[in-house]
N, C-alpha and C. Protein backbone atom coordinates (compact mmCIF):
# COMPACT_ATOMS: atom_id res chain seq x y z
N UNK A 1 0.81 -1.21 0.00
CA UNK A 1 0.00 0.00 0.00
C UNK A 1 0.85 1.27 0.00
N UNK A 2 2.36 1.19 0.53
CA UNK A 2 3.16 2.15 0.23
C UNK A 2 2.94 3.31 -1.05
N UNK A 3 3.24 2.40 -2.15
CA UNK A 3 2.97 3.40 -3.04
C UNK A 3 1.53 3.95 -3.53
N UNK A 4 0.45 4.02 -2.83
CA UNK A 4 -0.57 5.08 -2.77
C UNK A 4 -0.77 5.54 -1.66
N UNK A 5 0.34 6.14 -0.95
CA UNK A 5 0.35 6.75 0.12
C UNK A 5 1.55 7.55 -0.22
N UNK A 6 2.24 7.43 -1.09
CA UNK A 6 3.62 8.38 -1.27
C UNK A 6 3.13 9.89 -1.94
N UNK A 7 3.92 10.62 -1.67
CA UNK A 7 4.10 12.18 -2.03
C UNK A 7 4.68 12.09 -3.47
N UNK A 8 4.39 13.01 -4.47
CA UNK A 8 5.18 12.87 -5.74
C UNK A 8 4.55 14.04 -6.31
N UNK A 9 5.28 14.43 -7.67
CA UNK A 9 5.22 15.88 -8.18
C UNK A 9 3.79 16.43 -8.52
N UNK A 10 2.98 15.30 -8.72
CA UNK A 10 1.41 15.81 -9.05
C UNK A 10 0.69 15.59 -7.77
N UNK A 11 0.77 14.74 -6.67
CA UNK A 11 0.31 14.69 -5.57
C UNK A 11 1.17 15.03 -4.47
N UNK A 12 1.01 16.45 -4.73
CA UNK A 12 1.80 16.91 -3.59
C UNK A 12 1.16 17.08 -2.47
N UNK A 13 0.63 16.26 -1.27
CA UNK A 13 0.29 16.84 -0.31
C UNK A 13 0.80 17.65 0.77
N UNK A 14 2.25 17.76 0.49
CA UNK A 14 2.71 18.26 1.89
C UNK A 14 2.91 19.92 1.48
N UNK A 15 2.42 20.56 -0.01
CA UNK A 15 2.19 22.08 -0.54
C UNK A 15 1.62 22.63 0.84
N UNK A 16 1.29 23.50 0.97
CA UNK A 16 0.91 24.46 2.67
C UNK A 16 -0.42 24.56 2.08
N UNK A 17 -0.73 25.08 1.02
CA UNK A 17 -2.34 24.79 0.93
C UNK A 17 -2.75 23.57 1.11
N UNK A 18 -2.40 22.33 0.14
CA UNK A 18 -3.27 21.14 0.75
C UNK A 18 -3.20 20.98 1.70
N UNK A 19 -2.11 20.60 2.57
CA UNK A 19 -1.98 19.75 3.79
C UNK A 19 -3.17 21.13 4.62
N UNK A 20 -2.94 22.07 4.51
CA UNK A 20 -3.87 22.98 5.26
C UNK A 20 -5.36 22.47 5.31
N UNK A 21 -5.81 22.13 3.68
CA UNK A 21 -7.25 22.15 3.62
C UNK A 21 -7.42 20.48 4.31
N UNK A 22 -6.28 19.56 4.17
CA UNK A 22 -6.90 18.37 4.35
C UNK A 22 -6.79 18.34 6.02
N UNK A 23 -6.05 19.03 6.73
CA UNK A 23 -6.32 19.31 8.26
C UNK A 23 -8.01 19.90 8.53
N UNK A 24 -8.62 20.82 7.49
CA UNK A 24 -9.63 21.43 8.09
C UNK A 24 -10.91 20.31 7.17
N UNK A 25 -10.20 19.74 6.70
CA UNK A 25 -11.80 18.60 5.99
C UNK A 25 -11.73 17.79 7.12
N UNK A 26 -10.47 17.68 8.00
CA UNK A 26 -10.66 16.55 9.14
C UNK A 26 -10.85 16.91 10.27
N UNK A 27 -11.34 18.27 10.71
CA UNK A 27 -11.48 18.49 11.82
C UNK A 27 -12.85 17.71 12.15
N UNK A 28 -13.07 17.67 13.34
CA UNK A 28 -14.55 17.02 13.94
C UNK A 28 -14.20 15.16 13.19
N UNK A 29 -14.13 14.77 12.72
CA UNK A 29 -14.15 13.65 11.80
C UNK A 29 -13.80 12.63 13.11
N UNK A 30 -14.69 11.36 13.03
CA UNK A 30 -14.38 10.16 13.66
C UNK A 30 -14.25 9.31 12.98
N UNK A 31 -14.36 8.99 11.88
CA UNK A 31 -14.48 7.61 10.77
C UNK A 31 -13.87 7.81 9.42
N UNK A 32 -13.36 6.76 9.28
CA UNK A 32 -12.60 6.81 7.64
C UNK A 32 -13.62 7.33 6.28
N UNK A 33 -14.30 6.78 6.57
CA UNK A 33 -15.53 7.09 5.59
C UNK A 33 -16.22 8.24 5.71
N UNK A 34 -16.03 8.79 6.70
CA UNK A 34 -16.90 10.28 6.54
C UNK A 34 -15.39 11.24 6.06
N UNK A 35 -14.46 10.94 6.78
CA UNK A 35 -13.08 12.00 6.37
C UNK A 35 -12.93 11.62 4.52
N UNK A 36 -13.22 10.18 4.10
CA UNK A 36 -13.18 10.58 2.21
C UNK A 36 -14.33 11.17 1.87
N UNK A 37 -15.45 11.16 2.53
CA UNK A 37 -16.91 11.68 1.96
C UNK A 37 -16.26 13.07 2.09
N UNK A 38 -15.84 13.94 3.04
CA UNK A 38 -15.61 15.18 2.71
C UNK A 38 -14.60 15.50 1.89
N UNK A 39 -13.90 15.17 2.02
CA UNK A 39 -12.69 15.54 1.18
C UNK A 39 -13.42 15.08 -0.79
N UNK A 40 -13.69 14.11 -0.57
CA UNK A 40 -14.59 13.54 -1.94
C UNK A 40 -15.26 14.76 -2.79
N UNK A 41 -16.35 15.17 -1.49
CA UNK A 41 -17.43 16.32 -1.57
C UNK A 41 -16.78 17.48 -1.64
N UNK A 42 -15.35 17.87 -1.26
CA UNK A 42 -15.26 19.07 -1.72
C UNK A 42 -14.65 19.37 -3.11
N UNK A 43 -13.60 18.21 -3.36
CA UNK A 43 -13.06 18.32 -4.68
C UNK A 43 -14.17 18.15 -6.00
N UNK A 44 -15.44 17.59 -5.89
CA UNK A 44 -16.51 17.46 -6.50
C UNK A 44 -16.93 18.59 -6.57
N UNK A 45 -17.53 19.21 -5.29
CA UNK A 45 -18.18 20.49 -5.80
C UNK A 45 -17.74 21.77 -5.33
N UNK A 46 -16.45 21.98 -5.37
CA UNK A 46 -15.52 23.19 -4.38
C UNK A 46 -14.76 23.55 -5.70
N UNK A 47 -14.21 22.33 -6.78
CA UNK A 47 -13.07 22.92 -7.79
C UNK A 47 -14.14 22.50 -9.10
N UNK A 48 -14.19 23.62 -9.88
CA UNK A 48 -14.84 23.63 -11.28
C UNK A 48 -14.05 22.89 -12.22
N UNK A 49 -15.23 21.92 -12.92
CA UNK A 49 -14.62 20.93 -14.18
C UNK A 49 -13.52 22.35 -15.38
N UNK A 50 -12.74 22.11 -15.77
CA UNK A 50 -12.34 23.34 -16.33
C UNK A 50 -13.09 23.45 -18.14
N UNK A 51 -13.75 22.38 -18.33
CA UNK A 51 -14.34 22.33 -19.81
C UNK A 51 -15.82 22.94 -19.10
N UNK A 52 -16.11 22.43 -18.52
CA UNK A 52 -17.24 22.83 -17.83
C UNK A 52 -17.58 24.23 -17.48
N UNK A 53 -16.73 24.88 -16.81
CA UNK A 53 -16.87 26.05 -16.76
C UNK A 53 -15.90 27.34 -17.71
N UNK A 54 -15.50 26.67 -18.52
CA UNK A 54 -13.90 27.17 -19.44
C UNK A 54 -13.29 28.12 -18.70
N UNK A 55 -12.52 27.21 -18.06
CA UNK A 55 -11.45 28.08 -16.74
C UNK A 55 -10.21 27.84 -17.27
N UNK A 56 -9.39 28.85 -17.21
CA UNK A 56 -8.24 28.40 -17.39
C UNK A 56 -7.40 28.51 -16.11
N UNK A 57 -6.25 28.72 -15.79
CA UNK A 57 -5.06 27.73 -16.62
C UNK A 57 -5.25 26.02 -16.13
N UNK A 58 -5.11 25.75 -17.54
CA UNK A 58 -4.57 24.05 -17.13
C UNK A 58 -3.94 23.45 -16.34
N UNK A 59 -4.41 23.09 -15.23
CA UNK A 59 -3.65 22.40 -14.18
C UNK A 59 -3.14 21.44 -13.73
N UNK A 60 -2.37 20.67 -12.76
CA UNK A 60 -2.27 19.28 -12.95
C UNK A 60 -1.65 18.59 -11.51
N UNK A 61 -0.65 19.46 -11.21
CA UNK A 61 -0.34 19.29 -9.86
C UNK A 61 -1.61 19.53 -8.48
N UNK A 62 -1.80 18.55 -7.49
CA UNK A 62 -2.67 19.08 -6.44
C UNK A 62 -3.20 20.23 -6.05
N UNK A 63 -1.74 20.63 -6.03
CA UNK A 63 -1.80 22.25 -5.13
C UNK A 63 -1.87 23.35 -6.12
N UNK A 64 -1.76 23.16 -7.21
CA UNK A 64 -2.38 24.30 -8.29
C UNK A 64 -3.46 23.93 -8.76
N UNK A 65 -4.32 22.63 -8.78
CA UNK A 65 -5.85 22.47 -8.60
C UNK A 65 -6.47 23.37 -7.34
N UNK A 66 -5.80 23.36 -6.46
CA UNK A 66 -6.71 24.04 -5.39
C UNK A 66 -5.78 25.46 -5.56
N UNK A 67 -4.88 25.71 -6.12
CA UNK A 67 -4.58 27.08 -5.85
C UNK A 67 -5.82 28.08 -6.71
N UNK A 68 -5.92 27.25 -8.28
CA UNK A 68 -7.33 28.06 -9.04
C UNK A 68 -8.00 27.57 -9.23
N UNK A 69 -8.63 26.61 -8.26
CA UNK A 69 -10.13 26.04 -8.71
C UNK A 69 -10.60 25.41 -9.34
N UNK A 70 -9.24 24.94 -10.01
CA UNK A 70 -10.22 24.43 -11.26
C UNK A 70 -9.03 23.15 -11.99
N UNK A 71 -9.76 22.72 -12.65
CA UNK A 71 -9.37 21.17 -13.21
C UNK A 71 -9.74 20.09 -14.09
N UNK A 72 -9.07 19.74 -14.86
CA UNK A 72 -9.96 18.44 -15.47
C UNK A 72 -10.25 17.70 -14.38
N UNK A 73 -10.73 16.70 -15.14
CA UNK A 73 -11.25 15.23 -14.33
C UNK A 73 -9.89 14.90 -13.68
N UNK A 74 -8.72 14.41 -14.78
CA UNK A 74 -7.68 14.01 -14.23
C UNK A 74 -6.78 15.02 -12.87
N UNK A 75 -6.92 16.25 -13.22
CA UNK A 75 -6.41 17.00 -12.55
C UNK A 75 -7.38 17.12 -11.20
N UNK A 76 -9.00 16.89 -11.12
CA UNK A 76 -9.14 17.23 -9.83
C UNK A 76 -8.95 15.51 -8.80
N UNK A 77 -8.64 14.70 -9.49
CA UNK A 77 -8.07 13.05 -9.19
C UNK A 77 -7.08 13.39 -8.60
N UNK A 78 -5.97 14.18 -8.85
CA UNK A 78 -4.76 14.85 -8.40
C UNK A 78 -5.02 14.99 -6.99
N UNK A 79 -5.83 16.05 -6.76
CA UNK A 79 -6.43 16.89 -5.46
C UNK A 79 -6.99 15.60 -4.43
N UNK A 80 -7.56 15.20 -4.85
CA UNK A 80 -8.71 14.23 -3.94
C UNK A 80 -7.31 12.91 -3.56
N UNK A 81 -6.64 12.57 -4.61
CA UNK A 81 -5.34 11.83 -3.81
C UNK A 81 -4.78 12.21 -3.00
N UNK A 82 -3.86 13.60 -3.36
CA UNK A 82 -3.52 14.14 -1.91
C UNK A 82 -4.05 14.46 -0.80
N UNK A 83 -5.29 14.72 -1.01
CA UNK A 83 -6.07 14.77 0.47
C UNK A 83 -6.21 13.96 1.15
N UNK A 84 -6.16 12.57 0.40
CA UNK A 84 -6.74 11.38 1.14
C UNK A 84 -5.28 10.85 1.78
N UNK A 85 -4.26 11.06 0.95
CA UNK A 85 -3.08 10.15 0.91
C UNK A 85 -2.14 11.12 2.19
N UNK A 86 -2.76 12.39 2.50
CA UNK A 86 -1.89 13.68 3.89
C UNK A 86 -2.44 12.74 4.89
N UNK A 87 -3.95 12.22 4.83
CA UNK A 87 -4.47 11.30 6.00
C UNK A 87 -4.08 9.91 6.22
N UNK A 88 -3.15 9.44 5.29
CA UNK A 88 -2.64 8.13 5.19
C UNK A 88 -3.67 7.09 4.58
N UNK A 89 -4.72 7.41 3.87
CA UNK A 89 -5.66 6.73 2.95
C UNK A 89 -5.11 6.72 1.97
N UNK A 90 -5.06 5.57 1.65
CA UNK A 90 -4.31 4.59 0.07
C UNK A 90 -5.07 4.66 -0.67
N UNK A 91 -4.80 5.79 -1.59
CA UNK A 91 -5.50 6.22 -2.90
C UNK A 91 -5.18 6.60 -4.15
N UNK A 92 -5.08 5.36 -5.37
CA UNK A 92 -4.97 5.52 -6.26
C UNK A 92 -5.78 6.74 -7.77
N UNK A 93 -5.51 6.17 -8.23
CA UNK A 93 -5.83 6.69 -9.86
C UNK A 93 -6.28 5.84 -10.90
N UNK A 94 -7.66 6.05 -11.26
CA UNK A 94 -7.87 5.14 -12.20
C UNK A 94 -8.89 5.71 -13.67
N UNK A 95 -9.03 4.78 -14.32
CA UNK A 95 -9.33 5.53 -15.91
C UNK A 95 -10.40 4.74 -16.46
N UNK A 96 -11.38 5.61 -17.53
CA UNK A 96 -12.22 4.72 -18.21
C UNK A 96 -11.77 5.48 -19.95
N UNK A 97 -12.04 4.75 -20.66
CA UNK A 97 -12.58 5.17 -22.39
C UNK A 97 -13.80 5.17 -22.55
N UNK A 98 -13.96 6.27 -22.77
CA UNK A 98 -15.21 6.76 -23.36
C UNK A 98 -15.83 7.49 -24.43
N UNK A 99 -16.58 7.09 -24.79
CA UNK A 99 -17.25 8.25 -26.60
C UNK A 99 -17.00 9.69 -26.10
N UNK A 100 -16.60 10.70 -26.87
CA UNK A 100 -16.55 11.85 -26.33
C UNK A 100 -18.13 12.02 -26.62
N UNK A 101 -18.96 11.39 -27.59
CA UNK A 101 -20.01 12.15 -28.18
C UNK A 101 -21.33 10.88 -27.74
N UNK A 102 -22.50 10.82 -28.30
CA UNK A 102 -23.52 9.76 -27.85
C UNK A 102 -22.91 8.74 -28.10
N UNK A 103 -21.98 8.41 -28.93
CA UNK A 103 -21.90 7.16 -29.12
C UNK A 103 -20.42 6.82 -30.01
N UNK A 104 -19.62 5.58 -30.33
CA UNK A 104 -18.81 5.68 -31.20
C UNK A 104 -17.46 6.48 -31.10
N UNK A 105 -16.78 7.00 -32.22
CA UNK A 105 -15.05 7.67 -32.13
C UNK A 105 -15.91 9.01 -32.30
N UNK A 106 -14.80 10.15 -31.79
CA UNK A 106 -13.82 10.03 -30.71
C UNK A 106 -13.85 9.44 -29.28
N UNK A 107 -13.21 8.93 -28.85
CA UNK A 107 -13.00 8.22 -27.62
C UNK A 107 -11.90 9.30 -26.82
N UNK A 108 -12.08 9.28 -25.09
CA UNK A 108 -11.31 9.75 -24.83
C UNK A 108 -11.23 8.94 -23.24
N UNK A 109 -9.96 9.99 -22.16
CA UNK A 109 -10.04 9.29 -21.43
C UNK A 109 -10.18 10.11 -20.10
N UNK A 110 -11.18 9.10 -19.48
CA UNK A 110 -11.38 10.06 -18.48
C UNK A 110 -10.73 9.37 -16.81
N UNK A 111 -10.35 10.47 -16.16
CA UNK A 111 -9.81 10.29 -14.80
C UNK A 111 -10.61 9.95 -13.55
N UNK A 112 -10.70 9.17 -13.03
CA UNK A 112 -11.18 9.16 -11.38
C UNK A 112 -10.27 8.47 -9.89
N UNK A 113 -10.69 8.20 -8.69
CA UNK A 113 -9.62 7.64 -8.44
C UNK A 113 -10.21 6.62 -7.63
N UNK A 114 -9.30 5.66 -7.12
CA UNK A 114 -9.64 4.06 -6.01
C UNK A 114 -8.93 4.81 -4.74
N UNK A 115 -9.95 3.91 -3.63
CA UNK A 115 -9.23 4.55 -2.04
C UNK A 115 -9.60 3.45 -1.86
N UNK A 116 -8.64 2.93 -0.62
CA UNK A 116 -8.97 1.41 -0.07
C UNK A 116 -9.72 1.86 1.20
N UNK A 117 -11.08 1.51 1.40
CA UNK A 117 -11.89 1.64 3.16
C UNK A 117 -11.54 0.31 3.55
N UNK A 118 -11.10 0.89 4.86
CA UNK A 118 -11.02 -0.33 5.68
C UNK A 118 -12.32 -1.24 5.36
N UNK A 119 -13.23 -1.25 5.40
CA UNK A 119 -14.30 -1.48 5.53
C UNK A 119 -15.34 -2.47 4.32
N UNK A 120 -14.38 -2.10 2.95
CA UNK A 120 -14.96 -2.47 2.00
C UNK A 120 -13.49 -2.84 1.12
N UNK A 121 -12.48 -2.86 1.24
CA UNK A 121 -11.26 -2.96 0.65
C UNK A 121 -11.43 -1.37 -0.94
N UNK A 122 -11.07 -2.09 -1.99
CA UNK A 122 -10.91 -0.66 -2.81
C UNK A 122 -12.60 -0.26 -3.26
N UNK A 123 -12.39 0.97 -3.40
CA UNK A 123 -13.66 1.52 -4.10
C UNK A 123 -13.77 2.65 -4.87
N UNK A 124 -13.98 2.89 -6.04
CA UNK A 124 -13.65 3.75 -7.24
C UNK A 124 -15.28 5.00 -6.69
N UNK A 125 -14.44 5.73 -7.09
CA UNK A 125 -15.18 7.44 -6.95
C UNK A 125 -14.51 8.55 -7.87
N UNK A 126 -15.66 9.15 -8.28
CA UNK A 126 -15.41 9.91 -9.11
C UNK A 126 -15.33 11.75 -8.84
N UNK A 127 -14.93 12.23 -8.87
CA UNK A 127 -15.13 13.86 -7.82
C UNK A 127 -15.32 14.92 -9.64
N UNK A 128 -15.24 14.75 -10.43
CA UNK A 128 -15.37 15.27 -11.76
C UNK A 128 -16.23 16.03 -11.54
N UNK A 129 -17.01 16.24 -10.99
CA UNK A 129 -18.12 17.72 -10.92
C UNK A 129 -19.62 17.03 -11.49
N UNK A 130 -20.39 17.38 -10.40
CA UNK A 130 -21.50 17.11 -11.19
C UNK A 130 -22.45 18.20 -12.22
N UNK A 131 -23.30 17.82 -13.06
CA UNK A 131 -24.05 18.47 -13.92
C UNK A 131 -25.51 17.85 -14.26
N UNK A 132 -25.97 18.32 -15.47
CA UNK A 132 -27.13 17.77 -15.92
C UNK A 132 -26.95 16.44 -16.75
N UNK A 133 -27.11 15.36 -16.19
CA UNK A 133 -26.93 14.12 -16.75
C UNK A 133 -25.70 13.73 -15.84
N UNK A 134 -24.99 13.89 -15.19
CA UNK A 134 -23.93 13.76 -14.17
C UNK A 134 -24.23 13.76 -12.68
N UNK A 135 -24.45 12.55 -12.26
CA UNK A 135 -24.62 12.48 -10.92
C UNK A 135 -23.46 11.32 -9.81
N UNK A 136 -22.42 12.45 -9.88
CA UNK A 136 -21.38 11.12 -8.97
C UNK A 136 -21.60 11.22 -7.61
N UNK A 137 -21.55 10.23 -6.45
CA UNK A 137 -21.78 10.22 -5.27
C UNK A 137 -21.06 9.60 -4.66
N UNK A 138 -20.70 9.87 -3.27
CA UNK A 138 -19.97 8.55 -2.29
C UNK A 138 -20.71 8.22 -1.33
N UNK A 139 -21.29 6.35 -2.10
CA UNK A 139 -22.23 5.79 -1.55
C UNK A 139 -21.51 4.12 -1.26
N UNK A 140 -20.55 3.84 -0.28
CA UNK A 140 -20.17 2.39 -0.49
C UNK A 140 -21.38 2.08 0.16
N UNK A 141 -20.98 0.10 -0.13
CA UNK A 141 -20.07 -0.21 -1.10
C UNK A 141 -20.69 0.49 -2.40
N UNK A 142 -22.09 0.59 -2.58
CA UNK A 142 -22.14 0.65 -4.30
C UNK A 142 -21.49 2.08 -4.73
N UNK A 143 -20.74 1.89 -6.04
CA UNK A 143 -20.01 2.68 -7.07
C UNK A 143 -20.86 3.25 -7.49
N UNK A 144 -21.64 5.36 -7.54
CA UNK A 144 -22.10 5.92 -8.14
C UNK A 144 -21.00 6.85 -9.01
N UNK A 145 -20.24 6.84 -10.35
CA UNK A 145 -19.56 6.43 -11.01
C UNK A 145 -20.43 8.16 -11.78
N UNK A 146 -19.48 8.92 -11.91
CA UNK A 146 -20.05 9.91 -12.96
C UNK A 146 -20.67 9.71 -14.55
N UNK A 147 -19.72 8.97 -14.96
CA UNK A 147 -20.31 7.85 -16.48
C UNK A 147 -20.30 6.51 -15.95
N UNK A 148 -21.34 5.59 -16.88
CA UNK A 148 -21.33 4.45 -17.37
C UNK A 148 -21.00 3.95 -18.36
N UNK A 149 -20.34 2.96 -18.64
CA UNK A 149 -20.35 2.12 -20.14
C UNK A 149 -21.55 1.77 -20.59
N UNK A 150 -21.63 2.75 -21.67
CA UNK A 150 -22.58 2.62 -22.60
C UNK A 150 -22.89 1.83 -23.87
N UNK A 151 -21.12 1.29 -24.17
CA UNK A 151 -20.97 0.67 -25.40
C UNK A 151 -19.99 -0.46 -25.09
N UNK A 152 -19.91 -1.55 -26.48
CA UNK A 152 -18.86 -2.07 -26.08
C UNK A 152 -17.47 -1.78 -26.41
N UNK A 153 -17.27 -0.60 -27.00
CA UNK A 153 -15.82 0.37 -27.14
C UNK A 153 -15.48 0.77 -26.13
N UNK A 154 -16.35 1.23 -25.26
CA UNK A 154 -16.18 2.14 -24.16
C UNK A 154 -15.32 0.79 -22.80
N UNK A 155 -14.66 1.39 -21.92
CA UNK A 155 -14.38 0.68 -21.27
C UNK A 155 -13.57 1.03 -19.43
N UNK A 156 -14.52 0.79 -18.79
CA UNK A 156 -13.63 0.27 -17.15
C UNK A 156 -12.37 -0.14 -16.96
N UNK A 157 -11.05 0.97 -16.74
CA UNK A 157 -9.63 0.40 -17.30
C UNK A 157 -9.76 -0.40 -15.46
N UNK A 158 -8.88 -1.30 -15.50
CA UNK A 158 -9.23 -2.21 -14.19
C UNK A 158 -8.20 -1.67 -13.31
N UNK A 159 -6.95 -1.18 -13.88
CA UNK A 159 -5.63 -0.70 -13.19
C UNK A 159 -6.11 0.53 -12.15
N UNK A 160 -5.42 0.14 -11.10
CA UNK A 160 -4.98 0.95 -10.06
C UNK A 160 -3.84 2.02 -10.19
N UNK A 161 -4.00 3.13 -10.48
CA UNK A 161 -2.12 3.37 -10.31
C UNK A 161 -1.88 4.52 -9.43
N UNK A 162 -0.48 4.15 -8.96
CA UNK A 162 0.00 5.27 -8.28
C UNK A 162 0.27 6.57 -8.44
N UNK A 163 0.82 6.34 -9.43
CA UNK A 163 0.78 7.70 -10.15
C UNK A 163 -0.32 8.20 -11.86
N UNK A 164 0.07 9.55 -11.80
CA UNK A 164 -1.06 9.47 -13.42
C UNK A 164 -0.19 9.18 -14.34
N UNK A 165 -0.73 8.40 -15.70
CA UNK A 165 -0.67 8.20 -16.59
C UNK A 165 0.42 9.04 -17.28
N UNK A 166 1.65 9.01 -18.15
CA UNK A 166 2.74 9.67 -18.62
C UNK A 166 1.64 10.17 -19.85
N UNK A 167 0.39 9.98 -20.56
CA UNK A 167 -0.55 10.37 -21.65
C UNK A 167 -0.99 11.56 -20.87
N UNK A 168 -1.68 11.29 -19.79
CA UNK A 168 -2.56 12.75 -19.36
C UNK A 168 -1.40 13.38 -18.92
N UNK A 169 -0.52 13.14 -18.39
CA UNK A 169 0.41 14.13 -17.93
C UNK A 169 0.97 15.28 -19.06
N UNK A 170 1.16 14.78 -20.22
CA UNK A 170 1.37 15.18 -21.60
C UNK A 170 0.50 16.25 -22.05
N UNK A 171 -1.03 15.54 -21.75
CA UNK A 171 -2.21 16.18 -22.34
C UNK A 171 -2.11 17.43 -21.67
N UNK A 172 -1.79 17.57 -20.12
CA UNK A 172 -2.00 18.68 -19.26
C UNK A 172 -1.05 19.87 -19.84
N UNK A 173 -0.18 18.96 -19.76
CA UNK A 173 1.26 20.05 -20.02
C UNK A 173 1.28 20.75 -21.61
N UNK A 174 0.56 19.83 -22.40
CA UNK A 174 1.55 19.93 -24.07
C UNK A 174 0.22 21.88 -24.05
N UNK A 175 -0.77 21.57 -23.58
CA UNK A 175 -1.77 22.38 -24.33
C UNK A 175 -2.01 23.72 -22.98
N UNK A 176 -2.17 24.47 -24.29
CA UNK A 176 -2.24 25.93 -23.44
C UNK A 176 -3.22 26.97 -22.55
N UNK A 177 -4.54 25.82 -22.99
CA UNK A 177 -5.58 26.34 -22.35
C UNK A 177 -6.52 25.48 -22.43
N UNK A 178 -8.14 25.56 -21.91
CA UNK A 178 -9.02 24.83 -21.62
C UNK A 178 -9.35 23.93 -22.93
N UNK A 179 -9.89 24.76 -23.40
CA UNK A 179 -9.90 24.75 -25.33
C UNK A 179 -9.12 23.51 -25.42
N UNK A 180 -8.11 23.64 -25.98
CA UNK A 180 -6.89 22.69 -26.17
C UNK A 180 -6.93 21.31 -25.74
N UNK A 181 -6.67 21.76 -24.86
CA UNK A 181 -6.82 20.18 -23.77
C UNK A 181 -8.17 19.64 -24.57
N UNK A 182 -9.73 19.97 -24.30
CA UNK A 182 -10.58 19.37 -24.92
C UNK A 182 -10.56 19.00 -26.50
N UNK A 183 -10.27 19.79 -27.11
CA UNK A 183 -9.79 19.44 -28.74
C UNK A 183 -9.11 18.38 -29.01
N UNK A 184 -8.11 18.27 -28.29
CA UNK A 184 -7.17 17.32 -28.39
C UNK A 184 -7.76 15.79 -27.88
């Protein structure tokens, strides 16, 4: 479990803002499961999807998700790891393919992350922001999952990882603004 509990350049928890905010999501807190429900609940509805609300700048590291608010999917996965992982909750990164459109190519990929509860071993949550047709929740055990597989292209990547993907890391970095990133 070591390595989803480690510090690294995109999950930085020990930045003075996170470790700050993940001290005050845990104040009052008695249970593992209510300390990810908040922390869950704020990166969900505290940092704006950045296509969603066309925010810029592109972010990617933790602590510049919470420095402006804002984030892809993958980037607010960033945030919600380090929060969980300052509390010593083992929390990965994980991915689906999906139609960008109703159905069919383009495909793209979207970010969420796994935390192990004592209680239920791993469990995938999504903090991507909700909207109209978007309803993610933290409800163990059952997975309320921002998308579903709709097709059989589309797909539930099964991997856990510690760190993000060397692709989204690319995606974050190569492009210059909100725009971009989605185009691409």
């Amino acid at each position: 479990m070591q390595t989803y509990l480690a510090r690294s350049t995109f999950i930085d928890f020990d930045a003075p803002n996170v470790s700050a905010l993940a001290r005050e999501l845990a104040q009052g807190v008695g249970e593992e499961e209510e300390l990810v429900r908040r922390c869950f609940e704020f990166v969900r509805d505290q940092i704006k999807h950045s296509s969603d609300f066309k925010l810029n700048p592109v972010t990617c590291r933790a602590s510049d998700v919470l420095r402006h608010g804002t984030g892809y999917c993958y980037a607010k996965s960033h945030l919600l790891a380090a929060l969980l992982r300052a509390h010593g909750v083992p929390t990965g990164l994980c991915y689906q393919r999906l139609s960008v459109g109703e159905s069919g190519p383009p495909y793209c990929l979207h970010g969420l992350n796994a935390v192990y509860l004592q209680k239920h071993g791993w469990y995938r949550m999504d903090a991507r922001g909700n909207k109209a047709g978007v309803d993610a929740q933290f409800c163990p055990p059952k997975e309320q999952l921002a998308f579903a597989i709709r097709e059989t292209a589309e797909r539930d990547l099964p991997e856990i990882w510690a760190e993000p993907l060397p692709v989204v890391i690319h995606a974050l970095h190569a492009h210059p603004d909100f725009a971009s990133v989605l185009a691409h």
